[in-house]
C-alpha atoms as a PDB file:
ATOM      1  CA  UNK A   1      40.207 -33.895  33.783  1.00  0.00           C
ATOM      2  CA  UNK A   2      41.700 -31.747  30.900  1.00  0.00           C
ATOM      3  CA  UNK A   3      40.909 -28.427  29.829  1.00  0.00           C
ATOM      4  CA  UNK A   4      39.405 -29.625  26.461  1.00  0.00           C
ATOM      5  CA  UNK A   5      36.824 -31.436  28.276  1.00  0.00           C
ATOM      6  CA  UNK A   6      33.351 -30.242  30.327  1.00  0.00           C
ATOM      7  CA  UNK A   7      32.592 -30.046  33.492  1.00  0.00           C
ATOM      8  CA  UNK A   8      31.540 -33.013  34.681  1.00  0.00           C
ATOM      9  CA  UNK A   9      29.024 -33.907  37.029  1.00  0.00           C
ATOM     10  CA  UNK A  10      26.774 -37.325  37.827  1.00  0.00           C
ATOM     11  CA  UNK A  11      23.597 -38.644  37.814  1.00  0.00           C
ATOM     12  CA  UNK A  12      21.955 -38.803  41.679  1.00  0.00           C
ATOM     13  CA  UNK A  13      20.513 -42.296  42.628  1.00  0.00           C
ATOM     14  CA  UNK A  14      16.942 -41.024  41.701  1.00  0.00           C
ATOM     15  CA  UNK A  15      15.099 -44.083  39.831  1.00  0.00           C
ATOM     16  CA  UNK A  16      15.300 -47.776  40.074  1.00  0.00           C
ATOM     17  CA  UNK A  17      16.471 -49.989  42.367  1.00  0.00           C
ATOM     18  CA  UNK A  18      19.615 -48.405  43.408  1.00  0.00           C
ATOM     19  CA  UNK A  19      17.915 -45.689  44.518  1.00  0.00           C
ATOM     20  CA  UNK A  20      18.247 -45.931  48.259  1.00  0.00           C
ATOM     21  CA  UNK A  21      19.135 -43.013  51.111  1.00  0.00           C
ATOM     22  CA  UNK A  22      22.039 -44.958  51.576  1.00  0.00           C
ATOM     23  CA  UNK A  23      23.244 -44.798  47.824  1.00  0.00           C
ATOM     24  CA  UNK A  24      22.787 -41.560  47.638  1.00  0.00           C
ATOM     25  CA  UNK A  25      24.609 -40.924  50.402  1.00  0.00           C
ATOM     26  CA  UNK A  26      27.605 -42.990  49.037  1.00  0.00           C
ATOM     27  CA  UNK A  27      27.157 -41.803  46.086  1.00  0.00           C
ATOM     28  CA  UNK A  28      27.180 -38.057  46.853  1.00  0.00           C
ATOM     29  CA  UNK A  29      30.265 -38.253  48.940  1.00  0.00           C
ATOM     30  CA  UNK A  30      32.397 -39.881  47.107  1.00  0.00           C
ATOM     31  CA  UNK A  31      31.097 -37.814  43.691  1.00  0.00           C
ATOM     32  CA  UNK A  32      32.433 -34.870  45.793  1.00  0.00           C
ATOM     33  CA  UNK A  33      35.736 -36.435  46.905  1.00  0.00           C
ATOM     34  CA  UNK A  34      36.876 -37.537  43.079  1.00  0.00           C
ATOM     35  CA  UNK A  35      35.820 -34.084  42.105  1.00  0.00           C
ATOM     36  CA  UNK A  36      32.564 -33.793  40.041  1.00  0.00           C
ATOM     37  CA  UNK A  37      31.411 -30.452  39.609  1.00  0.00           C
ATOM     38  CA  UNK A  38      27.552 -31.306  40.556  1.00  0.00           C
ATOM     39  CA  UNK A  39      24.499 -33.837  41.243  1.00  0.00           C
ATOM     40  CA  UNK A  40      21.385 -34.578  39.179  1.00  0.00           C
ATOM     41  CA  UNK A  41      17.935 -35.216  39.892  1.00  0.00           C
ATOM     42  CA  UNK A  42      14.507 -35.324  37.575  1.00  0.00           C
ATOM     43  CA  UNK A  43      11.037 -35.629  37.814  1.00  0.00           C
ATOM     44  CA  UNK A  44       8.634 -38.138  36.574  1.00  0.00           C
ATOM     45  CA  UNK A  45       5.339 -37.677  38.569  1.00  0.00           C
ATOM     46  CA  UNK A  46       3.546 -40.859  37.165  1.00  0.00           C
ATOM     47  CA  UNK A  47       3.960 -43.854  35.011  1.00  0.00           C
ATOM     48  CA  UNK A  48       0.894 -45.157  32.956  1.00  0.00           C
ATOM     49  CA  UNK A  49      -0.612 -48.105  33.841  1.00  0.00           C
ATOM     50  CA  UNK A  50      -0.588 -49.690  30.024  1.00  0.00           C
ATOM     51  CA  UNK A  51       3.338 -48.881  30.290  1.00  0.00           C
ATOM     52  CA  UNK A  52       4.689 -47.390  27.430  1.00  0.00           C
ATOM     53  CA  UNK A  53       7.630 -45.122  29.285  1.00  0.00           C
ATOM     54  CA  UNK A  54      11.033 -46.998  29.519  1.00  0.00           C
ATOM     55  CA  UNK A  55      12.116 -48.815  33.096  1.00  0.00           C
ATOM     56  CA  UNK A  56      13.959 -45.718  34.276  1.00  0.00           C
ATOM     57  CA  UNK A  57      10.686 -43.920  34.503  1.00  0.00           C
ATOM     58  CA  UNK A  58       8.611 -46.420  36.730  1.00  0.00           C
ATOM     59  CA  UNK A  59      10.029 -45.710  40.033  1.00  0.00           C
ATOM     60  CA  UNK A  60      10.982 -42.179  40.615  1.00  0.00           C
ATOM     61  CA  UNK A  61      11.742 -39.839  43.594  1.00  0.00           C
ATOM     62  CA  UNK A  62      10.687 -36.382  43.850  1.00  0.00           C
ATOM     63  CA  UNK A  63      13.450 -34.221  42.495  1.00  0.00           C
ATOM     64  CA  UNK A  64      13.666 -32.033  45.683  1.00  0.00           C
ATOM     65  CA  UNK A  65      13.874 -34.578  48.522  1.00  0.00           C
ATOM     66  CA  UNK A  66      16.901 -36.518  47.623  1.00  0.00           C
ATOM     67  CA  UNK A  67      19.326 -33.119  46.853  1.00  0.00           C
ATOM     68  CA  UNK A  68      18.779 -32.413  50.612  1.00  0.00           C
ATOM     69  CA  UNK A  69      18.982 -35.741  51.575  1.00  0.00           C
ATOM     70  CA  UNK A  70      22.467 -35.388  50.087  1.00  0.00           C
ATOM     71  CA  UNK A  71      22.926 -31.266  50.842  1.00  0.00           C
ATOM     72  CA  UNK A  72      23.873 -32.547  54.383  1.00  0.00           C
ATOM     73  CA  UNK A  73      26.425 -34.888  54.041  1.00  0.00           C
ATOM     74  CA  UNK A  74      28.529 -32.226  50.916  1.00  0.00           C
ATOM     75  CA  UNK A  75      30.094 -29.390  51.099  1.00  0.00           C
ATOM     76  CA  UNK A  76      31.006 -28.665  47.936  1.00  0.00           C
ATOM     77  CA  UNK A  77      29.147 -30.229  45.248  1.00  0.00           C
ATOM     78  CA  UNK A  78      26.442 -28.847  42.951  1.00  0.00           C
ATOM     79  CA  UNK A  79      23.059 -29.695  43.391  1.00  0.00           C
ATOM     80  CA  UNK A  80      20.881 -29.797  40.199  1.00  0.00           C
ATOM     81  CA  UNK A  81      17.083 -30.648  39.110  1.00  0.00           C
ATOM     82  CA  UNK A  82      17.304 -31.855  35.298  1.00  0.00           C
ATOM     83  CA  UNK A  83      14.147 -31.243  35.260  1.00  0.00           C
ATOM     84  CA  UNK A  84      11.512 -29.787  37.494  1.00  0.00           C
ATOM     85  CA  UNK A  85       8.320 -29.483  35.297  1.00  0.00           C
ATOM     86  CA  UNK A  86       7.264 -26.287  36.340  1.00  0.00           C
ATOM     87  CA  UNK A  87       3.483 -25.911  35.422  1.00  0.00           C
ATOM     88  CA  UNK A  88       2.636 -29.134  38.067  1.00  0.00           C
ATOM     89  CA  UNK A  89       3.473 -26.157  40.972  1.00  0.00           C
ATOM     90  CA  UNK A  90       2.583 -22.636  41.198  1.00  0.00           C
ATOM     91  CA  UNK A  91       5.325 -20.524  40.894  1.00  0.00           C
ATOM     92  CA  UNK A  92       4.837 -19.537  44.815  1.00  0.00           C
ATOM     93  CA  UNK A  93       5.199 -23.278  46.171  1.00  0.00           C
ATOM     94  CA  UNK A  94       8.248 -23.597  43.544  1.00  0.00           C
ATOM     95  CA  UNK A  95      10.114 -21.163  44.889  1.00  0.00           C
ATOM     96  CA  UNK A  96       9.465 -21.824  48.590  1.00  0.00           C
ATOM     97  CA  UNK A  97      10.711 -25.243  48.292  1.00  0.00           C
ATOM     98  CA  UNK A  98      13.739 -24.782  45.697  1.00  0.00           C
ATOM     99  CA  UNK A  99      14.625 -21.540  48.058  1.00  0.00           C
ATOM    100  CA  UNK A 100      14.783 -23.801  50.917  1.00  0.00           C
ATOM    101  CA  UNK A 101      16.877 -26.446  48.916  1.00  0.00           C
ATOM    102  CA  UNK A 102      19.380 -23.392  48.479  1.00  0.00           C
ATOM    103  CA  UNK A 103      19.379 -22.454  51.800  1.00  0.00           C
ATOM    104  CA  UNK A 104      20.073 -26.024  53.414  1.00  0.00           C
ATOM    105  CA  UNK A 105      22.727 -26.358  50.629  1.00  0.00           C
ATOM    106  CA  UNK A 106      24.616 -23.212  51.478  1.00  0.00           C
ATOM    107  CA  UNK A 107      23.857 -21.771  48.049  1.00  0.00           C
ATOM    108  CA  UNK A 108      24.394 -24.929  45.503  1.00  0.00           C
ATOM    109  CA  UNK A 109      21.217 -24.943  43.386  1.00  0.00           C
ATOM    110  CA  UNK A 110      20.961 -25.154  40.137  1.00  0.00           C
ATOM    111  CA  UNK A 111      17.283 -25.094  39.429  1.00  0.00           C
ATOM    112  CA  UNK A 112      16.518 -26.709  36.131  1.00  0.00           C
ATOM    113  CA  UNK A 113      12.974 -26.347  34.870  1.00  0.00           C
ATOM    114  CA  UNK A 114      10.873 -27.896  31.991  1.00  0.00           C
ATOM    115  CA  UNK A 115       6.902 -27.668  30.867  1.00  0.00           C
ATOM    116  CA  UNK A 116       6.887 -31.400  30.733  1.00  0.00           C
ATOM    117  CA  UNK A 117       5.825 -33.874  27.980  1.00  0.00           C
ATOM    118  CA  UNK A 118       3.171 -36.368  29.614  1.00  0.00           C
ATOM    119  CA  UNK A 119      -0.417 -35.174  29.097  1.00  0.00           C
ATOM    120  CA  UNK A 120      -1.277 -37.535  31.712  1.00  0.00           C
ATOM    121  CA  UNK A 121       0.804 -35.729  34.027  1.00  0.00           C
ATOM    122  CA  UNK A 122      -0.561 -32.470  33.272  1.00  0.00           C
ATOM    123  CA  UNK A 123      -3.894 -33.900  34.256  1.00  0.00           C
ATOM    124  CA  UNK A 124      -3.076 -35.319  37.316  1.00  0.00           C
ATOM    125  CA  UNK A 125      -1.238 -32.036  38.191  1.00  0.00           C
ATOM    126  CA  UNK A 126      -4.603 -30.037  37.206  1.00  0.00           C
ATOM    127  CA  UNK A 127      -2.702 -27.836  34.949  1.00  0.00           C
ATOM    128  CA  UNK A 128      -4.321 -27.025  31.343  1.00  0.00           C
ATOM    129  CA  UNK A 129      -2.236 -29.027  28.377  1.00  0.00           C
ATOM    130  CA  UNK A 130      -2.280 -25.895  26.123  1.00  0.00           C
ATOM    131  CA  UNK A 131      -0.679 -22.730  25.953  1.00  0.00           C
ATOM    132  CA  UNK A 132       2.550 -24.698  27.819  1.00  0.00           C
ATOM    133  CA  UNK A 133       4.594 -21.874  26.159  1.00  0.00           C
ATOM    134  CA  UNK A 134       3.031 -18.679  26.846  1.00  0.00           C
ATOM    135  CA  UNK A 135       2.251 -20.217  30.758  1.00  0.00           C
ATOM    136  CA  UNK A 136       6.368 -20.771  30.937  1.00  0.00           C
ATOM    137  CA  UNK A 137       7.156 -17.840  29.928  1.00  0.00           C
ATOM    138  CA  UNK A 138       4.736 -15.879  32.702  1.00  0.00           C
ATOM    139  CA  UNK A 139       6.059 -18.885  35.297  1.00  0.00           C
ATOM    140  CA  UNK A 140       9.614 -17.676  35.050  1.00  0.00           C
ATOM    141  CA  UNK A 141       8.475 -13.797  34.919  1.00  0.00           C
ATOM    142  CA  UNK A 142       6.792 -14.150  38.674  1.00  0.00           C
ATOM    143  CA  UNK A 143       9.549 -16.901  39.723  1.00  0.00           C
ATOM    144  CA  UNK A 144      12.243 -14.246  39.385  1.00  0.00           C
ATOM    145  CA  UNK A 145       9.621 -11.765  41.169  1.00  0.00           C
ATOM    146  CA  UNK A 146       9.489 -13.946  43.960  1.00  0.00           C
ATOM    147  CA  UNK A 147      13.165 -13.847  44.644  1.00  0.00           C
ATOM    148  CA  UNK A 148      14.054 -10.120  43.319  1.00  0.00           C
ATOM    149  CA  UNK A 149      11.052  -8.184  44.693  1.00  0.00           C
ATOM    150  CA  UNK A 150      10.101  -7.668  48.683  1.00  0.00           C
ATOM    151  CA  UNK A 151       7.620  -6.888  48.384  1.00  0.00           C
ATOM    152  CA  UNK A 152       6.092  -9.128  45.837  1.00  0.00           C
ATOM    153  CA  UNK A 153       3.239  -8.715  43.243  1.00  0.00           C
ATOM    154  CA  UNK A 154       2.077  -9.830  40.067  1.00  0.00           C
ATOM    155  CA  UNK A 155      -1.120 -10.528  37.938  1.00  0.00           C
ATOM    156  CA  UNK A 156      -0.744 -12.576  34.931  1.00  0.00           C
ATOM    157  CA  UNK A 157      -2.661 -14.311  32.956  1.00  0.00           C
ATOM    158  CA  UNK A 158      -1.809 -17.760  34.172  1.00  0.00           C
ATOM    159  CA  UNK A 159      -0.699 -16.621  37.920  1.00  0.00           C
ATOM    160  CA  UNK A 160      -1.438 -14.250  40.520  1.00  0.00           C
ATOM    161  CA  UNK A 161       0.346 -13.228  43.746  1.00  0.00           C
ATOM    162  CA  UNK A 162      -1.362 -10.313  45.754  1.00  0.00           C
ATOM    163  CA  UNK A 163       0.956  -7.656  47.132  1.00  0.00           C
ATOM    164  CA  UNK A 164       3.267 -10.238  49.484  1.00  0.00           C
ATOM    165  CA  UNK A 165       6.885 -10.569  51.537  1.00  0.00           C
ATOM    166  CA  UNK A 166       8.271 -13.692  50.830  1.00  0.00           C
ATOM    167  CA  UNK A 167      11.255 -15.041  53.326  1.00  0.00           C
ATOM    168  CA  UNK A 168      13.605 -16.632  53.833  1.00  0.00           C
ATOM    169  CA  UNK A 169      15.531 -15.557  50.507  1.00  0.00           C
ATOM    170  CA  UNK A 170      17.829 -17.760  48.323  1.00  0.00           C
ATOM    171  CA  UNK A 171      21.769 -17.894  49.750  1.00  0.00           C
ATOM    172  CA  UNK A 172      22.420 -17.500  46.163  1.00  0.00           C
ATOM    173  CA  UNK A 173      21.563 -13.936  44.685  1.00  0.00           C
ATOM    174  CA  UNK A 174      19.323 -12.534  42.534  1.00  0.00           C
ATOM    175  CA  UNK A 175      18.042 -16.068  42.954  1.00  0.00           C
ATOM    176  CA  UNK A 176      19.829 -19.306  41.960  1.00  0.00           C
ATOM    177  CA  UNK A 177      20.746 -19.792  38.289  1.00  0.00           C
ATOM    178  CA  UNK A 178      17.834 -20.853  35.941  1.00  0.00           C
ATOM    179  CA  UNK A 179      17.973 -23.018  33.649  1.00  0.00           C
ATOM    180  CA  UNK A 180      15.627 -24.819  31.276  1.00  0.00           C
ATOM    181  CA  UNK A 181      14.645 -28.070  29.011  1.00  0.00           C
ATOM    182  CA  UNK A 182      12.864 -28.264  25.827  1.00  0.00           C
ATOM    183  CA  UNK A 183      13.991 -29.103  22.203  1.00  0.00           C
ATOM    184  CA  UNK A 184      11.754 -26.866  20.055  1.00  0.00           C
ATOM    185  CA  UNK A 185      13.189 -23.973  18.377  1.00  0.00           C
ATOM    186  CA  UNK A 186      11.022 -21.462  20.962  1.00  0.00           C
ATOM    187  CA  UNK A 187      12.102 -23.207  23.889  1.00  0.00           C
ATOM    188  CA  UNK A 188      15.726 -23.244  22.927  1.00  0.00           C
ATOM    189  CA  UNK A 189      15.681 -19.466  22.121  1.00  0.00           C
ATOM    190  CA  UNK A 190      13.440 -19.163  25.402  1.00  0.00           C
ATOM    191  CA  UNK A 191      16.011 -20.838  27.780  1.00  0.00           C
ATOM    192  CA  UNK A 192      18.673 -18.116  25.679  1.00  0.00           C
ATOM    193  CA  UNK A 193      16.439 -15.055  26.338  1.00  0.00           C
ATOM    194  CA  UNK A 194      15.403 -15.668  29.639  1.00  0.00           C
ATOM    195  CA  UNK A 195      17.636 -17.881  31.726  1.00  0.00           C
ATOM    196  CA  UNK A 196      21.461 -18.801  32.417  1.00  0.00           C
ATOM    197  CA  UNK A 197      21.584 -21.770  30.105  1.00  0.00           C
ATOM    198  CA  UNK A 198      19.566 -24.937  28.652  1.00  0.00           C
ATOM    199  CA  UNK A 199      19.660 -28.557  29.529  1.00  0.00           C
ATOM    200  CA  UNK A 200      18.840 -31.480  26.541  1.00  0.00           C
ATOM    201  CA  UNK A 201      17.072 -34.151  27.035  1.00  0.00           C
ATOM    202  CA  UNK A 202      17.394 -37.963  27.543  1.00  0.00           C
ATOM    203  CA  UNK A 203      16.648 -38.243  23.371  1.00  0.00           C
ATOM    204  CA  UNK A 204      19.075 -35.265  22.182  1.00  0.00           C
ATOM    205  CA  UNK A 205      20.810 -36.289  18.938  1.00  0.00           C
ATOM    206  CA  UNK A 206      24.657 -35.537  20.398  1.00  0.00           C
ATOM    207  CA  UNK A 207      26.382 -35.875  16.951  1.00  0.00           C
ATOM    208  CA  UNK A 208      24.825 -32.424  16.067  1.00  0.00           C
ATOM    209  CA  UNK A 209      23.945 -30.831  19.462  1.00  0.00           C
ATOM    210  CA  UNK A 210      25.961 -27.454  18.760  1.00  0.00           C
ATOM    211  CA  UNK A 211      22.563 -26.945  16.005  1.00  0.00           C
ATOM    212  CA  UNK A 212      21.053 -26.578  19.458  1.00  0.00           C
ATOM    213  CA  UNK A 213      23.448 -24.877  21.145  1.00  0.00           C
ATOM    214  CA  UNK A 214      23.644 -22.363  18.226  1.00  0.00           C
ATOM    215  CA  UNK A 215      19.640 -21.389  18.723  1.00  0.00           C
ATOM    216  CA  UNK A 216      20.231 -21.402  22.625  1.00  0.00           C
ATOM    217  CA  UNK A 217      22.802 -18.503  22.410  1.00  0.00           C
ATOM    218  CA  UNK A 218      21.463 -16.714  19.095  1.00  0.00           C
ATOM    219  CA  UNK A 219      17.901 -16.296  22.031  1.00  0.00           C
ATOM    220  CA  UNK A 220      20.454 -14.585  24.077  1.00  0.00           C
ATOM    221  CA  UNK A 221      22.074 -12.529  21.845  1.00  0.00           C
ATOM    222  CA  UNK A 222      19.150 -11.690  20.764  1.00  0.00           C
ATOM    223  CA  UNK A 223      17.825 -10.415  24.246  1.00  0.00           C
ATOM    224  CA  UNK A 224      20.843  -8.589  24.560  1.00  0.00           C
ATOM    225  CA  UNK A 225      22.729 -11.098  26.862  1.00  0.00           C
ATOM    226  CA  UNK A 226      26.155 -12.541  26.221  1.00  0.00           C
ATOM    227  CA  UNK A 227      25.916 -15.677  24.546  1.00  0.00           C
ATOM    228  CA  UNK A 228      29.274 -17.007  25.337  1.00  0.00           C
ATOM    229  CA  UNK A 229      27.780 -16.917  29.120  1.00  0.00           C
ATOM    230  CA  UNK A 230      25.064 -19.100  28.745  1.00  0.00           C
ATOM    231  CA  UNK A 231      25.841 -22.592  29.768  1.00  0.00           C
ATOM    232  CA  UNK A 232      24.686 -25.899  27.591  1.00  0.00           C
ATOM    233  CA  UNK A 233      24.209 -29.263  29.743  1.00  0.00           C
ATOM    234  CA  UNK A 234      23.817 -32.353  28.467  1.00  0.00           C
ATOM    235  CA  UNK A 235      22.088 -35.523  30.234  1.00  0.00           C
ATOM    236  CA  UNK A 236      25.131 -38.028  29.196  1.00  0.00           C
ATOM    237  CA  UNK A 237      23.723 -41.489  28.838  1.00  0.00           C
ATOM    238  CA  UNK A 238      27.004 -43.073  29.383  1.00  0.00           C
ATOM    239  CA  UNK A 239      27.397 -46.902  28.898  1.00  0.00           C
ATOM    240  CA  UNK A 240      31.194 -47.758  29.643  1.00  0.00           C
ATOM    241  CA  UNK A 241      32.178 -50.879  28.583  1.00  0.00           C
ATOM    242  CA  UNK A 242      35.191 -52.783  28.467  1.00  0.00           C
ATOM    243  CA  UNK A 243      35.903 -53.190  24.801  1.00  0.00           C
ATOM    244  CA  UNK A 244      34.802 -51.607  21.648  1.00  0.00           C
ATOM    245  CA  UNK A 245      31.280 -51.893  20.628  1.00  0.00           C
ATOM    246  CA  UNK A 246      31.962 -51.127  17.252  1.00  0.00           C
ATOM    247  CA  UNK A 247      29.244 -50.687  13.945  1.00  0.00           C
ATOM    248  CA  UNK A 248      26.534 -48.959  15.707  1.00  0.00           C
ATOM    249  CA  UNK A 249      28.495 -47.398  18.762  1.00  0.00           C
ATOM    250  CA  UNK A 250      26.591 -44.181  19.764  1.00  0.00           C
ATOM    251  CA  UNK A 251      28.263 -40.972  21.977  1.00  0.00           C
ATOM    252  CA  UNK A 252      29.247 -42.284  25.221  1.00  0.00           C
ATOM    253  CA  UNK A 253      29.087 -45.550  24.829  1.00  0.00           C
ATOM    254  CA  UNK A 254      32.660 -47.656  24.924  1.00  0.00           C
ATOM    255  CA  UNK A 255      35.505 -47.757  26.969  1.00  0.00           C
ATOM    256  CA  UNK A 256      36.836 -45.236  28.801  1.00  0.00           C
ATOM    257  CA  UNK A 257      38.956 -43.898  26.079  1.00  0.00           C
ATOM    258  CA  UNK A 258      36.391 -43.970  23.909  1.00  0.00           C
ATOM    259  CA  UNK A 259      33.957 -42.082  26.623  1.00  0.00           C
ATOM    260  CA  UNK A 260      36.576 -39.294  27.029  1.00  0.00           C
ATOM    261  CA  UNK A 261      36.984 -38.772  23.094  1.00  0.00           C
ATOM    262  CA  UNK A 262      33.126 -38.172  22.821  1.00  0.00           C
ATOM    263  CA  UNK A 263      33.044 -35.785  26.113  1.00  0.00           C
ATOM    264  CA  UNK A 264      35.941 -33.386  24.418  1.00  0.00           C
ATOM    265  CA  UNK A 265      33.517 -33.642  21.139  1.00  0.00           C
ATOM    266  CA  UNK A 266      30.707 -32.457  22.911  1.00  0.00           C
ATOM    267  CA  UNK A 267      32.999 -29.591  24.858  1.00  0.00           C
ATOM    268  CA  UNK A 268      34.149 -28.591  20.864  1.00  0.00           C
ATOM    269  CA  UNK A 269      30.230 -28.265  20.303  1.00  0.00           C
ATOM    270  CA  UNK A 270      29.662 -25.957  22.928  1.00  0.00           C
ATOM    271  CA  UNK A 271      28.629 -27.966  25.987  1.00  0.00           C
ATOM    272  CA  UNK A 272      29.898 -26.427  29.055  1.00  0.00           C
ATOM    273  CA  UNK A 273      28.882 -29.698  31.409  1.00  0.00           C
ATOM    274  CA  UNK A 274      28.036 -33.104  30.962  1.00  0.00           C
ATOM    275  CA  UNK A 275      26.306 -35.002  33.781  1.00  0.00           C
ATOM    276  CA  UNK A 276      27.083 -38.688  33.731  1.00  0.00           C
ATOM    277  CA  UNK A 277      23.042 -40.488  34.420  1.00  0.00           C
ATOM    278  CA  UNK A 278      22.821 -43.857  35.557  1.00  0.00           C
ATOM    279  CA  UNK A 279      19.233 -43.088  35.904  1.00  0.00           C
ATOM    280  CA  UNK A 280      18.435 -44.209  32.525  1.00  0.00           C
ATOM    281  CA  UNK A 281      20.705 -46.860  32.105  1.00  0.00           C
ATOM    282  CA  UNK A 282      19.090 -50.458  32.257  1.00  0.00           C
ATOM    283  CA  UNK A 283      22.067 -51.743  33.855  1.00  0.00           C
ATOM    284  CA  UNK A 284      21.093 -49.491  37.293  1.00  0.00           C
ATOM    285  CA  UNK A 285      17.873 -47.406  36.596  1.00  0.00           C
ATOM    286  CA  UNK A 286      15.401 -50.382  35.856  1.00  0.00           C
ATOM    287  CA  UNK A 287      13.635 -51.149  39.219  1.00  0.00           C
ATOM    288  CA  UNK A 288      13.890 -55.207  38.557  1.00  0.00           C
ATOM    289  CA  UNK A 289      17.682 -55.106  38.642  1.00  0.00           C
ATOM    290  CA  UNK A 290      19.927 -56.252  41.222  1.00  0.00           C
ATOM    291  CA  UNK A 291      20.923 -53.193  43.277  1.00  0.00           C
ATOM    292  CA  UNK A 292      24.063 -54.807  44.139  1.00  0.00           C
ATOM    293  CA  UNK A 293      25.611 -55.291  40.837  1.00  0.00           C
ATOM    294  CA  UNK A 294      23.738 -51.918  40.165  1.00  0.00           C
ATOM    295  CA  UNK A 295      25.629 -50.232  42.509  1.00  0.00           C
ATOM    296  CA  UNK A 296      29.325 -51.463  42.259  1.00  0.00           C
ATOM    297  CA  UNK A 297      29.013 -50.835  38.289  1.00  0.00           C
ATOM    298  CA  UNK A 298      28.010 -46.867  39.330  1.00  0.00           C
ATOM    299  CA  UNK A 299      30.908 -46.520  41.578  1.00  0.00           C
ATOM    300  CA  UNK A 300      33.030 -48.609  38.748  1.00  0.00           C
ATOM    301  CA  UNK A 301      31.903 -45.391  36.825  1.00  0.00           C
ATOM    302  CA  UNK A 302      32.213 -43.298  39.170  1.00  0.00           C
ATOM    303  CA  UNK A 303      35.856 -43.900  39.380  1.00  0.00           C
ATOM    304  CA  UNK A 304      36.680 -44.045  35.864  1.00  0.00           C
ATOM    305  CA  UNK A 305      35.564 -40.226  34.927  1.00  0.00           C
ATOM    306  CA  UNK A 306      36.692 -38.928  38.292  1.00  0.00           C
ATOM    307  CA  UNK A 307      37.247 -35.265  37.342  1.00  0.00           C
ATOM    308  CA  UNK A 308      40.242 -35.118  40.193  1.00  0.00           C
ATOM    309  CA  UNK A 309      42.013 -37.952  38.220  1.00  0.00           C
END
């Protein structure tokens, strides 16, 4: 890849059909040999029984399991959550697991957290709807405790841990980087203030997604931090295709030329890394497709954005 472009990085078989150990496995290692800077996972805990969540959402892995499925078989690669909706754990049985994902990794987490959107969820979870806000903002205070402090404290409003040692630590240190999701103005200035970057969502509008990248880094500078240091990832919902949609065509959807132009767009915007997600394409993330075809058009992709080439 060129310098005017992002980082790149790809979507881990997570949802659908395609969605096997064995496709992640392929996936991963060849992801690593062409080059791409990291691997994605999310979270979706349930999907209502009346349906009203697209096909990507219906048949989802945990967002832990599968990065160190793949951990073993990389060396290299990133491994990312995009996102980890943090309220459905404590912050104790958070850490534990994403410190253990570090440590089997050799120290390539990025931990990307969210407070979640689906009320059912939140119920299921047995986590109060309200004050989602206030609650993230104590969740990443006693996060970073765990991993900074031995030993460990804290009383909060929302979360208590009495006087504690907490081992093993992370491999990365102070802890791995942070990073979180949200839209709103507050969480965009939050994920500024408070962590090392932001991550948009599936729905992010990315004709004007430097308005968001703007807020992100205005929270930092704002806390003091550098806001040239805070890093903006996008979800890329890429559809590559093998002529020119035309009328209509929306960011990374065309052919591979066309794919490219929109990735230096968003680097001239301010995004430092877009990860390419099959996830929620209907072509591979929809459970009822053919994992075959599924596949070969992910590695087809795979290919045609390989950072190396």
């Amino acid at each position: 890849m060129t310098p005017d472009l992002p980082l790149i990085g790809f979507g881990l078989p997570v949802s659908g059909s395609w969605a096997t150990p064995a496709t992640m496995t392929a996936v991963a290692r060849r992801a690593e040999e062409l080059g791409y800077a990291s691997l994605w996972s999310f979270q979706r805990v349930l999907f209502p029984a009346g349906g009203g969540l697209g096909p990507m959402y219906r048949s989802v892995h945990d967002p832990v399991v599968p990065l160190a499925h793949v951990a073993a078989v990389t060396d290299r690669i990133r491994l990312g959550t995009a996102i980890i909706n943090a309220p459905f754990s404590s912050p104790a049985l958070l850490a534990k697991s994403l410190t253990s994902l570090d440590v089997v990794s050799g120290g390539r987490l990025d931990a990307g957290l969210g407070l979640g959107w689906a009320e059912d969820e939140y119920t299921a979870a047995g986590v109060p709807f309200e004050k989602r806000g206030a609650r993230m903002d104590e969740y990443l205070r006693v996060l970073t405790a765990l991993w900074t402090e031995d030993p460990v404290a804290f009383d909060g409003e929302f979360y208590t841990v009495p006087a504690s040692r907490v081992s093993p630590a992370p491999v990365q240190r102070p802890h791995p980087p942070l990073l979180l999701g949200g839209g709103a103005p507050a969480a965009l200035r939050r994920a500024g203030r408070l962590t090392s970057g932001w991550i948009s969502s599936s729905r992010q509008d990315l004709t004007s997604i430097g308005e968001s990248i703007a807020v992100v880094r205005e929270g930092a500078e704002q806390a003091g931090r550098d806001p040239d240091a805070v890093r903006a990832v996008v979800r890329g919902l890429v559809d590559l295709l093998d002529h020119d949609p035309g009328a209509g065509r929306r960011p990374l959807q065309g052919t591979r030329d066309q794919v490219l132009d929109d990735l230096r767009d968003l680097a001239a915007q301010g995004v430092t890394e877009v990860f390419l997600d099959l996830n929620f394409s209907p072509r591979v993330g929809d459970p009822d497709v053919d994992a075959g075809p599924a596949t070969s058009y992910a590695h087809e992709v795979l290919e045609a954005f390989a950072p190396a080439g």
